[in-house]
N, C-alpha and C. Protein backbone atom coordinates (compact mmCIF):
# COMPACT_ATOMS: atom_id res chain seq x y z
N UNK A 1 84.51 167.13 275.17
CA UNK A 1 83.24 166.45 274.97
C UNK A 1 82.50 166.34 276.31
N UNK A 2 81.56 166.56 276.46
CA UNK A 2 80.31 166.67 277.25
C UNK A 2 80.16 165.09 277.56
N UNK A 3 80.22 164.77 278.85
CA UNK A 3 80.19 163.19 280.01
C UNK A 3 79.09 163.54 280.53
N UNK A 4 78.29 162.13 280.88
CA UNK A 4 77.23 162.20 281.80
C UNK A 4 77.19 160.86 282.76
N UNK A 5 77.28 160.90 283.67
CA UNK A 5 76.97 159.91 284.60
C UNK A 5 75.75 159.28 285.04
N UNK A 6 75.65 158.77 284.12
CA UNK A 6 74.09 157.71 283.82
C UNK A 6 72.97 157.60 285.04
N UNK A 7 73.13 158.37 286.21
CA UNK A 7 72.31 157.75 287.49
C UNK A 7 71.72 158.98 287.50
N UNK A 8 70.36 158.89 288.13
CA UNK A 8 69.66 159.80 288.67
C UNK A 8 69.90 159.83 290.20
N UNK A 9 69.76 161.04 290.55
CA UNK A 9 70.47 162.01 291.84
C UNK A 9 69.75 163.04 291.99
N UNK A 10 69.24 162.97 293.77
CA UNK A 10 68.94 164.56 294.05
C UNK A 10 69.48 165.71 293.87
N UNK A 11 69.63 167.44 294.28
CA UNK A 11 70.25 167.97 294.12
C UNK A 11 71.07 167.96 295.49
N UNK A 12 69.97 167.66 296.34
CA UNK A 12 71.07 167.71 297.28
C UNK A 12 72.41 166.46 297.68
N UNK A 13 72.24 164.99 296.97
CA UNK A 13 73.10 164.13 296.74
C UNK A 13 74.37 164.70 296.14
N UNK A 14 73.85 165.50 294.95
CA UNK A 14 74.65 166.24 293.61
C UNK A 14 75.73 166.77 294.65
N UNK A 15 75.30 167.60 295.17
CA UNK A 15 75.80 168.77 296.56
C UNK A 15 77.10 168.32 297.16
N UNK A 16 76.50 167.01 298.02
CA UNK A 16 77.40 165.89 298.99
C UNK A 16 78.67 165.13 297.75
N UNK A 17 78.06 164.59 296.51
CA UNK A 17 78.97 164.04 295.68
C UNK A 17 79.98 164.70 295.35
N UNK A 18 79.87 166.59 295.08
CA UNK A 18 80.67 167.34 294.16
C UNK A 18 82.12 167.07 294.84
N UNK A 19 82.81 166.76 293.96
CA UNK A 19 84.24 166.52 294.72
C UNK A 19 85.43 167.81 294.70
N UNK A 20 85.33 167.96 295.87
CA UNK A 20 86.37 169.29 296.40
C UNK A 20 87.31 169.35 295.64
N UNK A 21 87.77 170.28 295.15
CA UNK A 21 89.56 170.91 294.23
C UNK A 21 89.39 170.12 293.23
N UNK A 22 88.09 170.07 292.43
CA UNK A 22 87.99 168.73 291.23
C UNK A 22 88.65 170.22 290.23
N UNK A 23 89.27 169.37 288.85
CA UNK A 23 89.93 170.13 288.24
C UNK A 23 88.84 170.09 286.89
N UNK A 24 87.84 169.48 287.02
CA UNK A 24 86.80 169.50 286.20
C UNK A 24 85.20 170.06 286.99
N UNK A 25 84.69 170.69 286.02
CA UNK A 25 83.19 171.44 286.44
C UNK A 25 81.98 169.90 286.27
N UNK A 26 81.10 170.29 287.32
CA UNK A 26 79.88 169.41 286.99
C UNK A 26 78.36 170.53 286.93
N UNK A 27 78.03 170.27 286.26
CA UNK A 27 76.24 170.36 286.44
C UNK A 27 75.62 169.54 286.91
N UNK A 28 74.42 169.65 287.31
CA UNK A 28 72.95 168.47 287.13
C UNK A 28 72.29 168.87 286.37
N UNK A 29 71.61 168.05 285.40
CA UNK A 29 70.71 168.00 284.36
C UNK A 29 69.48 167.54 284.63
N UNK A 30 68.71 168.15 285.27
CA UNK A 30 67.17 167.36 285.74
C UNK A 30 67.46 165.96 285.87
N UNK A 31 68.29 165.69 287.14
CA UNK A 31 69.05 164.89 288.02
C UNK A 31 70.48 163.82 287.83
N UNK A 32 70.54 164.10 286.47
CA UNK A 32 71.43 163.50 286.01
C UNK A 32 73.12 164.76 285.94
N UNK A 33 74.39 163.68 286.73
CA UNK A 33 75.50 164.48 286.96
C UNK A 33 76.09 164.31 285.24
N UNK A 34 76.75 165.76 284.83
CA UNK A 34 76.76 166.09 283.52
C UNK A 34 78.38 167.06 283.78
N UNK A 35 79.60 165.88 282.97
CA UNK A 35 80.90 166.73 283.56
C UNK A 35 80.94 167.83 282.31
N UNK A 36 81.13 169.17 282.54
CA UNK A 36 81.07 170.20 281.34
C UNK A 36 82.75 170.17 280.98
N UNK A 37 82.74 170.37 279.80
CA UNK A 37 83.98 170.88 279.48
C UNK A 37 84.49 171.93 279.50
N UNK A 38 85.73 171.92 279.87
CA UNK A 38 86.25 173.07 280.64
C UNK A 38 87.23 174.20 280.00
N UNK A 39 86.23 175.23 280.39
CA UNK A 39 86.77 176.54 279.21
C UNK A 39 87.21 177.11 278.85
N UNK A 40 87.63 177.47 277.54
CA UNK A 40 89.18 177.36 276.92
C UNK A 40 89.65 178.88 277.10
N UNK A 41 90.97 179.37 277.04
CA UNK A 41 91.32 180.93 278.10
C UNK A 41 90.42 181.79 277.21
N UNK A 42 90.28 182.13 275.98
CA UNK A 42 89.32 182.82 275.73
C UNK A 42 88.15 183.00 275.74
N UNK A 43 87.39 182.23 276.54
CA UNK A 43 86.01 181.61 276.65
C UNK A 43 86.29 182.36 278.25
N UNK A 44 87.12 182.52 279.07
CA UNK A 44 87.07 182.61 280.62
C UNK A 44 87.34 184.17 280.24
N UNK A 45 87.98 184.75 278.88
CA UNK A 45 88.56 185.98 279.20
C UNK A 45 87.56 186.72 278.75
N UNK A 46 86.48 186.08 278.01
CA UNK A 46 85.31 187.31 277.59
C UNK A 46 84.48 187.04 279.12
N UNK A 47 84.40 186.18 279.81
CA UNK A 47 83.27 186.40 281.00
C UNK A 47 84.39 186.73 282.06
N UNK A 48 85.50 186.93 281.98
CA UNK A 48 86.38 188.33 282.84
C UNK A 48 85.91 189.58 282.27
N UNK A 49 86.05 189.59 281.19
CA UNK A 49 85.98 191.38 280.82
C UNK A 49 84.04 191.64 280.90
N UNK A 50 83.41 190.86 281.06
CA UNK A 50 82.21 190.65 280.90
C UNK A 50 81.54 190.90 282.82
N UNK A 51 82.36 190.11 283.19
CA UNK A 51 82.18 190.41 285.34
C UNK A 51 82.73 191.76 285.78
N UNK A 52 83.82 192.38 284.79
CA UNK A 52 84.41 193.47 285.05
C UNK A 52 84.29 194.69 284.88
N UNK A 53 83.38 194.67 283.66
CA UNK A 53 82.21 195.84 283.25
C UNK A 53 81.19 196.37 284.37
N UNK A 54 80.46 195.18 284.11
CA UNK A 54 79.16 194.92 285.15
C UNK A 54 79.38 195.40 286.37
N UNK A 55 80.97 195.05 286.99
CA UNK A 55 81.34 195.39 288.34
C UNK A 55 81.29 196.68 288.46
N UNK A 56 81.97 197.52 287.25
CA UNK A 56 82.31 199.08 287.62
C UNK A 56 80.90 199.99 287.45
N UNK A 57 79.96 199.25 286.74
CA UNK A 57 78.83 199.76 286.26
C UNK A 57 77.97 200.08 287.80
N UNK A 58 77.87 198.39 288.29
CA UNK A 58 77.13 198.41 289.78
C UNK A 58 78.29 199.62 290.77
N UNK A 59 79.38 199.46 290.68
CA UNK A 59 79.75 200.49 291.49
C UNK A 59 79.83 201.71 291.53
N UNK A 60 79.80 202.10 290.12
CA UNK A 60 79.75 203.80 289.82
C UNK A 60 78.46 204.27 290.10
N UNK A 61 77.41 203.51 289.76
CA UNK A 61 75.55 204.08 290.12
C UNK A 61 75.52 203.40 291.62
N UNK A 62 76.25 202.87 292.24
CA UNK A 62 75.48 202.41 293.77
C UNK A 62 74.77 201.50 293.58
N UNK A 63 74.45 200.71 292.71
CA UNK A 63 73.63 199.71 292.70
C UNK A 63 72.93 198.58 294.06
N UNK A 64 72.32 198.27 294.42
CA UNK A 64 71.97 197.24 295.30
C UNK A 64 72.48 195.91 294.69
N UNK A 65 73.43 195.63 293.87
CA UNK A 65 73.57 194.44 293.42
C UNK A 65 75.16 193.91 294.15
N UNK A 66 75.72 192.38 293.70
CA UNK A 66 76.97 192.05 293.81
C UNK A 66 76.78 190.83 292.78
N UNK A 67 78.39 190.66 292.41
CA UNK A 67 78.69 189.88 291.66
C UNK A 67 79.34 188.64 292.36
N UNK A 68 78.82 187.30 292.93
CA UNK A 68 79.74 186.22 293.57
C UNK A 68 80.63 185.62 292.88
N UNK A 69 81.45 184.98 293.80
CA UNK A 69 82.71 184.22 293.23
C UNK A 69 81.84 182.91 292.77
N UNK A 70 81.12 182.28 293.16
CA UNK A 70 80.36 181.08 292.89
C UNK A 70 79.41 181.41 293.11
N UNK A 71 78.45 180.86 292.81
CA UNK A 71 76.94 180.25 293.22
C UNK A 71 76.53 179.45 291.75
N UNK A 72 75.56 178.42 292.29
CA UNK A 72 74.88 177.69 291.23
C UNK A 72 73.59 177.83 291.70
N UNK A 73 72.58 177.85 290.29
CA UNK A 73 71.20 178.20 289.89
C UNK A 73 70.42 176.96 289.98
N UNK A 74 69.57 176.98 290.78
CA UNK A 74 68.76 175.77 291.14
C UNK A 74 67.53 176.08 290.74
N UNK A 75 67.17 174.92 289.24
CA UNK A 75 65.72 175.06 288.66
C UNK A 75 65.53 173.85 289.03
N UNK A 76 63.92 173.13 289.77
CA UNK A 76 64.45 172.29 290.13
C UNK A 76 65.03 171.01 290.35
N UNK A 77 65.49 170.08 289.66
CA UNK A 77 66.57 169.15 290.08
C UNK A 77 67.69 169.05 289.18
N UNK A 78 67.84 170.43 288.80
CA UNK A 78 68.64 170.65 287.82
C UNK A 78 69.90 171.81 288.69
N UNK A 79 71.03 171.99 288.52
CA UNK A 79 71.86 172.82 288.89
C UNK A 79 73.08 173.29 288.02
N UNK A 80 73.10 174.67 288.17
CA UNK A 80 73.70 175.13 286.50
C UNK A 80 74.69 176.24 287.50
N UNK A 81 75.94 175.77 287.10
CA UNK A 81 77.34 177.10 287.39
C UNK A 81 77.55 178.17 286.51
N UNK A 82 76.85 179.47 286.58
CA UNK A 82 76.88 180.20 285.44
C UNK A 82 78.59 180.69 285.08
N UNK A 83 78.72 181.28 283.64
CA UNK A 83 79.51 182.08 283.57
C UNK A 83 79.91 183.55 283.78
N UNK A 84 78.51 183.99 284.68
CA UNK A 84 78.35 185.42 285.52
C UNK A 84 77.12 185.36 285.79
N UNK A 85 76.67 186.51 287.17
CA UNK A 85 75.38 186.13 287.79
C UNK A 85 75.42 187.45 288.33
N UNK A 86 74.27 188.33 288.28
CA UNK A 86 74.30 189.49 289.21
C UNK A 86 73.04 189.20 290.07
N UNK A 87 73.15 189.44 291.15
CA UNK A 87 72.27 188.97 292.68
C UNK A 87 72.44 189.94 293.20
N UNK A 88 70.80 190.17 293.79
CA UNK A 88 70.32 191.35 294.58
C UNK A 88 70.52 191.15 295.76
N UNK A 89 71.18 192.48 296.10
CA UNK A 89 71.59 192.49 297.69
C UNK A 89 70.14 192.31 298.70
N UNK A 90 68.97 192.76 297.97
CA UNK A 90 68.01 193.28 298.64
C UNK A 90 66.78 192.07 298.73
N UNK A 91 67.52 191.07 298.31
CA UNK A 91 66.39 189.41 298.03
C UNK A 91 66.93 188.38 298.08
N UNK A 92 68.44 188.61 298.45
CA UNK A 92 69.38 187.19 298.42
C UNK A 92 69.27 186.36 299.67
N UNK A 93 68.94 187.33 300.60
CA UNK A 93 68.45 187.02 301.85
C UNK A 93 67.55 186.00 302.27
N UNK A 94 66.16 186.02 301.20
CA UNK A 94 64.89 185.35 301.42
C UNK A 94 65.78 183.80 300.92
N UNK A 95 66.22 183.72 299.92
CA UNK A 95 66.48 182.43 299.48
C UNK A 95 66.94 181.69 300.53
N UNK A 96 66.47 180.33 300.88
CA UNK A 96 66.80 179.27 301.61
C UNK A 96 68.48 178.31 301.77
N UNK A 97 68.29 178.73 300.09
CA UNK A 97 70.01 178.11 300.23
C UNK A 97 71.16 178.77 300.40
N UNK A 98 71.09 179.97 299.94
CA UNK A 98 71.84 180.83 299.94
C UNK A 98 72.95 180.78 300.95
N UNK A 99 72.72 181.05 301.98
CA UNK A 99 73.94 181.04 302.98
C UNK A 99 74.91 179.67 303.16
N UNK A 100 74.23 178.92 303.07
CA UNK A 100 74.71 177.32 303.64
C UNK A 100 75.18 177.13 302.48
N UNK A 101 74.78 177.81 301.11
CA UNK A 101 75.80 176.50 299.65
C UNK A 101 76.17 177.43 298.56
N UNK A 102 75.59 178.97 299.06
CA UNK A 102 75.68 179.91 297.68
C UNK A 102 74.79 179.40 296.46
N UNK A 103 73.90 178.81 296.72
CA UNK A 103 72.77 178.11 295.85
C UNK A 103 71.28 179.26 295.70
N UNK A 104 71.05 179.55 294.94
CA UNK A 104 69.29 179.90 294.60
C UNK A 104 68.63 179.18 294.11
N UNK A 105 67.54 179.81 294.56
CA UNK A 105 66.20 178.78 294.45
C UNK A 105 65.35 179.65 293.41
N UNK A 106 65.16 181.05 294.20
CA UNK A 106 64.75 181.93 293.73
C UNK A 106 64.64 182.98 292.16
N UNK A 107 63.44 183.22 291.53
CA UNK A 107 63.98 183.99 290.15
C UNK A 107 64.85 185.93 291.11
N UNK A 108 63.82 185.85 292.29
CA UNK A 108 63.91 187.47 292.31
C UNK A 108 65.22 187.64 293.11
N UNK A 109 65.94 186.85 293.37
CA UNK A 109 66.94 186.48 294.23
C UNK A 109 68.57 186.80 292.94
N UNK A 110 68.32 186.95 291.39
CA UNK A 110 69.01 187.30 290.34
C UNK A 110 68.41 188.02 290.15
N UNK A 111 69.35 189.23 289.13
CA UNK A 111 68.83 190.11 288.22
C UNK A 111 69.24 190.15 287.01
N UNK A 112 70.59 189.06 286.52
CA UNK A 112 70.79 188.81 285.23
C UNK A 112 71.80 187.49 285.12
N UNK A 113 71.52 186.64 284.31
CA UNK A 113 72.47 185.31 284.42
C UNK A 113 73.26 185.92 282.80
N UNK A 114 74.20 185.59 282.79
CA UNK A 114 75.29 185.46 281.18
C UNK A 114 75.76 183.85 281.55
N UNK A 115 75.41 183.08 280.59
CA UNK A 115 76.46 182.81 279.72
C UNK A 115 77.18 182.41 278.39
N UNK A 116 78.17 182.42 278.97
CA UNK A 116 79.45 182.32 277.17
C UNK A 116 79.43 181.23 276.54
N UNK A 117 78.92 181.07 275.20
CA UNK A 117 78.49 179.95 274.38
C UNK A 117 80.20 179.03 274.30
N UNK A 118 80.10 177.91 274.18
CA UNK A 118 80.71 177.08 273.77
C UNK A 118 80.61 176.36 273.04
N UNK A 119 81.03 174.86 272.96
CA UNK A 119 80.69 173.83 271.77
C UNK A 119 79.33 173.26 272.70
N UNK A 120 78.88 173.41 273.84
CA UNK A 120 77.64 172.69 274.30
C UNK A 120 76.52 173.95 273.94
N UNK A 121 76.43 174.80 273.23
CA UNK A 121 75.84 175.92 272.92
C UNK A 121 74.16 175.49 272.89
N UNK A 122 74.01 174.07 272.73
CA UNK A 122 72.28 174.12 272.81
C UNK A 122 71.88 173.92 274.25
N UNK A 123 72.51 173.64 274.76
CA UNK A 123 72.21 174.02 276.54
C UNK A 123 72.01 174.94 276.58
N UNK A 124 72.64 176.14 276.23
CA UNK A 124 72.44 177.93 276.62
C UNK A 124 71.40 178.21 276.02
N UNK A 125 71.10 177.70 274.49
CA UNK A 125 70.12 178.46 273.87
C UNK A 125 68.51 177.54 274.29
N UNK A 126 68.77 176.41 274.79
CA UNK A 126 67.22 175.61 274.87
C UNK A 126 67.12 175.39 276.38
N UNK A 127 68.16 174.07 276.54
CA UNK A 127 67.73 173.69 278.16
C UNK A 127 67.56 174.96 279.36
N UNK A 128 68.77 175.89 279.45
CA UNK A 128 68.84 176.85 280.47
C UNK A 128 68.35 177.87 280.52
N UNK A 129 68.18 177.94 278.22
CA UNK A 129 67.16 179.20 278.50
C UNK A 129 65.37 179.00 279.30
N UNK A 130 65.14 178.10 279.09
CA UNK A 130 63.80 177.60 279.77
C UNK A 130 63.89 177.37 281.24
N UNK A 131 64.86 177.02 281.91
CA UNK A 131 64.97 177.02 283.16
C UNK A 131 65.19 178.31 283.76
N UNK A 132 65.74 179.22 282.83
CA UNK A 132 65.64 180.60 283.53
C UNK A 132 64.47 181.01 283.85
N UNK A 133 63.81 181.01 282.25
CA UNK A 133 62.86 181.72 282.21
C UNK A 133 61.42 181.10 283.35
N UNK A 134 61.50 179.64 283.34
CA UNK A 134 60.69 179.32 284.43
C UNK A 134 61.04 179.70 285.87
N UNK A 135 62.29 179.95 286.19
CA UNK A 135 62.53 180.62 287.44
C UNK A 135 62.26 181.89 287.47
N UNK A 136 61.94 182.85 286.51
CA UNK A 136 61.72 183.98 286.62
C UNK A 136 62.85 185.27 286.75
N UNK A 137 63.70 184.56 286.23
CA UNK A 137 65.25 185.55 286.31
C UNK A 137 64.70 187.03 285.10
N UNK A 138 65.21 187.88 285.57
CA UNK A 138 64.85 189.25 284.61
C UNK A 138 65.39 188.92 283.29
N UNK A 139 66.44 188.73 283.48
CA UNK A 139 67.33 189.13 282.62
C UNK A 139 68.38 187.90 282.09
N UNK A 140 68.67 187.46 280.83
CA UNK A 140 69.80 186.54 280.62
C UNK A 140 70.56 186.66 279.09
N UNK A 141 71.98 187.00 279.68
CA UNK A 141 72.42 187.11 278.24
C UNK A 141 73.12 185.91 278.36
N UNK A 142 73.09 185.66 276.22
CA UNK A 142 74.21 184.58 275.75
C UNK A 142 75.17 185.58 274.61
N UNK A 143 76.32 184.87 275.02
CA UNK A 143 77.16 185.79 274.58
C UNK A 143 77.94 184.83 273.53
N UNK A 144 77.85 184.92 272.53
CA UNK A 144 78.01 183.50 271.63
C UNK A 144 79.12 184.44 270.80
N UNK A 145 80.40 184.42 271.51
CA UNK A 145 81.43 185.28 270.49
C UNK A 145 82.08 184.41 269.38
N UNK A 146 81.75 183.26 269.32
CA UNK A 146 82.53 182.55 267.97
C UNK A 146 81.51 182.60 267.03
N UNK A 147 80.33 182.78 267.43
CA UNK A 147 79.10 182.60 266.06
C UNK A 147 78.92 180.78 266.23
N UNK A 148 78.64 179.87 267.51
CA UNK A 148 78.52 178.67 267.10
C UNK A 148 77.02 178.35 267.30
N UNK A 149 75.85 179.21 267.57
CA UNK A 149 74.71 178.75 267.84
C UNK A 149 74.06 178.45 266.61
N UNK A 150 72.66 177.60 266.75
CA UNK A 150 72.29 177.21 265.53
C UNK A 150 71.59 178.44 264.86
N UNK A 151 71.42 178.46 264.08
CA UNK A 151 70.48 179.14 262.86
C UNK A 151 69.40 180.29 263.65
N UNK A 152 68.54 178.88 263.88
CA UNK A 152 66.96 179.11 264.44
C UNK A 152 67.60 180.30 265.12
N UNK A 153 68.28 180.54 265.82
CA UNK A 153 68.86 180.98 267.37
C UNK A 153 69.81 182.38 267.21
N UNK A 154 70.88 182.59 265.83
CA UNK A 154 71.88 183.76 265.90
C UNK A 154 71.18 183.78 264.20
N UNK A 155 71.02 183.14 263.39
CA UNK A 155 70.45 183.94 261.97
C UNK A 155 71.28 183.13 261.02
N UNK A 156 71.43 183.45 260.00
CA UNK A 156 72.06 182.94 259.06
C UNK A 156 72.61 184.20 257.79
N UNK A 157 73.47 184.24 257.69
CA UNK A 157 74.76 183.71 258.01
C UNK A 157 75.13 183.49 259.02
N UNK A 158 75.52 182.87 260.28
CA UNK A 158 76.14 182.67 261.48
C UNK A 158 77.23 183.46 261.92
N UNK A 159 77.16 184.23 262.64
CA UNK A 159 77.99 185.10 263.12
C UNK A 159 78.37 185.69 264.67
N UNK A 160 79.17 185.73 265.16
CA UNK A 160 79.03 186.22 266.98
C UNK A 160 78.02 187.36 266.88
N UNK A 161 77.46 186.47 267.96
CA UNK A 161 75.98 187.57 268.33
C UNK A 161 75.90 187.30 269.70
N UNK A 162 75.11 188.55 270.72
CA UNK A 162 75.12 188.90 271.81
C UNK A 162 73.62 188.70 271.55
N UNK A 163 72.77 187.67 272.53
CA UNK A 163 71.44 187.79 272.99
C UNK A 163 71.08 188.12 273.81
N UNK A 164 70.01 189.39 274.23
CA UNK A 164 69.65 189.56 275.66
C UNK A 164 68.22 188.75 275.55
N UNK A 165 67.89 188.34 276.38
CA UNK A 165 66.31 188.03 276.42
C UNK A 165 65.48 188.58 278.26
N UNK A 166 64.79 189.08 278.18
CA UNK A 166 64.01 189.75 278.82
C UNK A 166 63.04 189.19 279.20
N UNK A 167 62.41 189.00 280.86
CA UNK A 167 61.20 188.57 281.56
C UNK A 167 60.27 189.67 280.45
N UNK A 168 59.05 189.06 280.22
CA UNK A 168 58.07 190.49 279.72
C UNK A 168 57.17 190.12 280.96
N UNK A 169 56.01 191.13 280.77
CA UNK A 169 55.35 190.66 282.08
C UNK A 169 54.06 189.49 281.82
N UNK A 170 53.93 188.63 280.77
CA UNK A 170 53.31 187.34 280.68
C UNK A 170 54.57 186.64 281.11
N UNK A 171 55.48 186.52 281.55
CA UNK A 171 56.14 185.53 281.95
C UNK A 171 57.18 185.01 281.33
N UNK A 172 57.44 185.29 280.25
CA UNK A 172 57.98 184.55 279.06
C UNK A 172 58.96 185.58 278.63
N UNK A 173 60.40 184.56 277.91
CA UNK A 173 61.71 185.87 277.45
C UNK A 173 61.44 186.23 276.08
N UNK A 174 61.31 187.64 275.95
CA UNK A 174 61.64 188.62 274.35
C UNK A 174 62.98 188.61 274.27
N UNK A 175 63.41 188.46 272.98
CA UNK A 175 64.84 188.74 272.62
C UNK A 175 65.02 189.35 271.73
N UNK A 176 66.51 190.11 271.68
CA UNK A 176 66.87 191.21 271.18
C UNK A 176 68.28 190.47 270.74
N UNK A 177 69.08 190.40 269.60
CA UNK A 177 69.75 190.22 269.12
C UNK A 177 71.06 191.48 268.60
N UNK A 178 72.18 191.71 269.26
CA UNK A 178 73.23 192.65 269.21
C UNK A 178 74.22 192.29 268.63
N UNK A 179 75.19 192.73 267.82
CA UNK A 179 76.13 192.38 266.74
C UNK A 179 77.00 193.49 266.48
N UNK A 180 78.16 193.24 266.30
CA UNK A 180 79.51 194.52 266.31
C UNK A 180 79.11 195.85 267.38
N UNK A 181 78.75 196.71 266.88
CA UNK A 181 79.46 197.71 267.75
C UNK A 181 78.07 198.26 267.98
N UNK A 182 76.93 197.76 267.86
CA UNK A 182 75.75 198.28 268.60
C UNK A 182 75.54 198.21 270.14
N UNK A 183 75.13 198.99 270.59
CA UNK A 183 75.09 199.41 271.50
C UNK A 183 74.08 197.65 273.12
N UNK A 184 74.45 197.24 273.73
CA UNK A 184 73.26 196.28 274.31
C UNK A 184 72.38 197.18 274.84
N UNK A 185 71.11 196.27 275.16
CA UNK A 185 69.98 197.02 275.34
C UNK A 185 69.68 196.54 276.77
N UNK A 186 70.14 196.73 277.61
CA UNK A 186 69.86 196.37 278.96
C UNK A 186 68.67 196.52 279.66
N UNK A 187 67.76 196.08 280.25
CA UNK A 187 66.67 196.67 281.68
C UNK A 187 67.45 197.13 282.80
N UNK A 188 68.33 195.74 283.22
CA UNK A 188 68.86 196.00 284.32
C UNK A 188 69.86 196.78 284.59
N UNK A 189 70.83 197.06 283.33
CA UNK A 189 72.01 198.26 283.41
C UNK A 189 71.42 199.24 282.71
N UNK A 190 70.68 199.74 282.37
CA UNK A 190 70.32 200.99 281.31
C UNK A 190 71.25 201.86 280.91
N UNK A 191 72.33 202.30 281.24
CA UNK A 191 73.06 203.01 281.52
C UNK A 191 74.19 202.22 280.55
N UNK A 192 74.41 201.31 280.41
CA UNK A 192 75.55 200.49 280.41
C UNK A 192 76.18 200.65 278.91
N UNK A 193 77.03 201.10 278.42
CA UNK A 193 77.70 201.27 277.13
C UNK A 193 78.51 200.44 277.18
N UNK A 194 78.07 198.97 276.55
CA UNK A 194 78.57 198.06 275.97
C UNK A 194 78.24 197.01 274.17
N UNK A 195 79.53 196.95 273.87
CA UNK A 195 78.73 196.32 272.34
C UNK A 195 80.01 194.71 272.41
N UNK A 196 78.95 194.31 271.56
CA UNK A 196 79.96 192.75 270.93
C UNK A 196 81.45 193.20 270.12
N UNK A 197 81.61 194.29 269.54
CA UNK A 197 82.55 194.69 269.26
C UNK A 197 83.71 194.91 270.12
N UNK A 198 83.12 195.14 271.68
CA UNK A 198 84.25 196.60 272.48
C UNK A 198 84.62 194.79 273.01
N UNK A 199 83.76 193.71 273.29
CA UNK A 199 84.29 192.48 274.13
C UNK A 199 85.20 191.86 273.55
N UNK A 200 84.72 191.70 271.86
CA UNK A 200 85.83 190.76 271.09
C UNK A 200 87.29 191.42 270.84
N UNK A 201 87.18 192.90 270.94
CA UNK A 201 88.09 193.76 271.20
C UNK A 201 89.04 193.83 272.52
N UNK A 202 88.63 194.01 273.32
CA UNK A 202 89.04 193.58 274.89
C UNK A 202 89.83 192.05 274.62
N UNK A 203 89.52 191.42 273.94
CA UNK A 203 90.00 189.81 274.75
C UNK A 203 90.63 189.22 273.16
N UNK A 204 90.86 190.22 272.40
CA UNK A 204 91.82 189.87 270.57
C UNK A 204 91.10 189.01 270.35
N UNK A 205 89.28 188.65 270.26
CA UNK A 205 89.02 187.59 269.67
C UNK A 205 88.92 188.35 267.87
């Protein structure tokens, strides 16, 4: 179950508070500290096989990209630990926080956020999708392999579905909805032969 610690807090307080070797994850929630629940091995093993794709993909084309061990996404007074992040070698630079906390500020500073739906699944599909999209991130998939998002959001019947949603150039994310063994529709990997099938496959969901 999803905790929140009732006080409002900068991000940079958030920063100073986070407590070292904690065996639990925190967010900020447009300033409020928010303990996430912590994710269960098949929830960590689709965004392994999910960082591990991506990895061989950026390395076989040369990509200008890398995949970090950490960083958190700073919209602002909000701070979000994704479940994968690809960051441009060629803009990570400009960002201010970057060096000192592994923090962005920046949309052009990413080129695609994932993450893996859980039981807090209206965070992915409302709060973060809007904070992406106001930061200007290209690219963000939700990867909802149990089928728990609402209606409005994966369809009905409810079923694991892969969302990409896409910067268009008014500003705002288009989405594309992927299911069993269709192919994703990437900007940023074009190349990339991956389906919801080959992941739930990979990890015996």
């Amino acid at each position: 179950m999803i905790q929140s610690i009732p006080k409002q807090v900068t991000f940079d307080e958030f920063i100073t508070w986070y407590p070292e070797n904690s065996e639990h994850r925190y967010e900020l929630h447009d300033g409020v500290i928010v303990e996430m629940p912590k994710p269960s091995g098949k929830h960590s093993e689709v965004a392994g096989f999910l960082n591990g794709s991506l990895f061989l993909e950026i390395t076989r084309l040369k990509l200008p990209y890398f995949i970090p061990r950490e960083c958190i996404v700073k919209p602002g007074e909000s701070g979000y630990e994704l479940d994968v992040i690809v960051l441009d070698s060629k803009t990570i630079g400009a960002d201010p926080r970057w060096e000192k906390a592994s923090t962005i500020t920046r949309g052009a500073s990413a080129k695609l956020v994932i993450e893996v739906v859980s039981t807090n699944w209206s965070d992915d599909y409302a709060m973060k999708l809007e904070d992406y999209e106001a930061l200007g991130i290209p690219e963000y998939w939700i990867v909802d392999y149990l089928g728990l998002g609402g209606r409005r959001y994966i369809g009905s019947p409810k079923q694991p579905t892969f969302s990409v949603y896409q910067l268009s150039e008014m500003g705002d994310y288009q989405v594309k909805l992927f299911r069993d063994s269709h192919p994703v529709e990437s900007a940023i990997f074009p190349e990339l032969q991956l389906s919801l099938k080959q992941v739930l496959s990979a990890v015996g969901a």
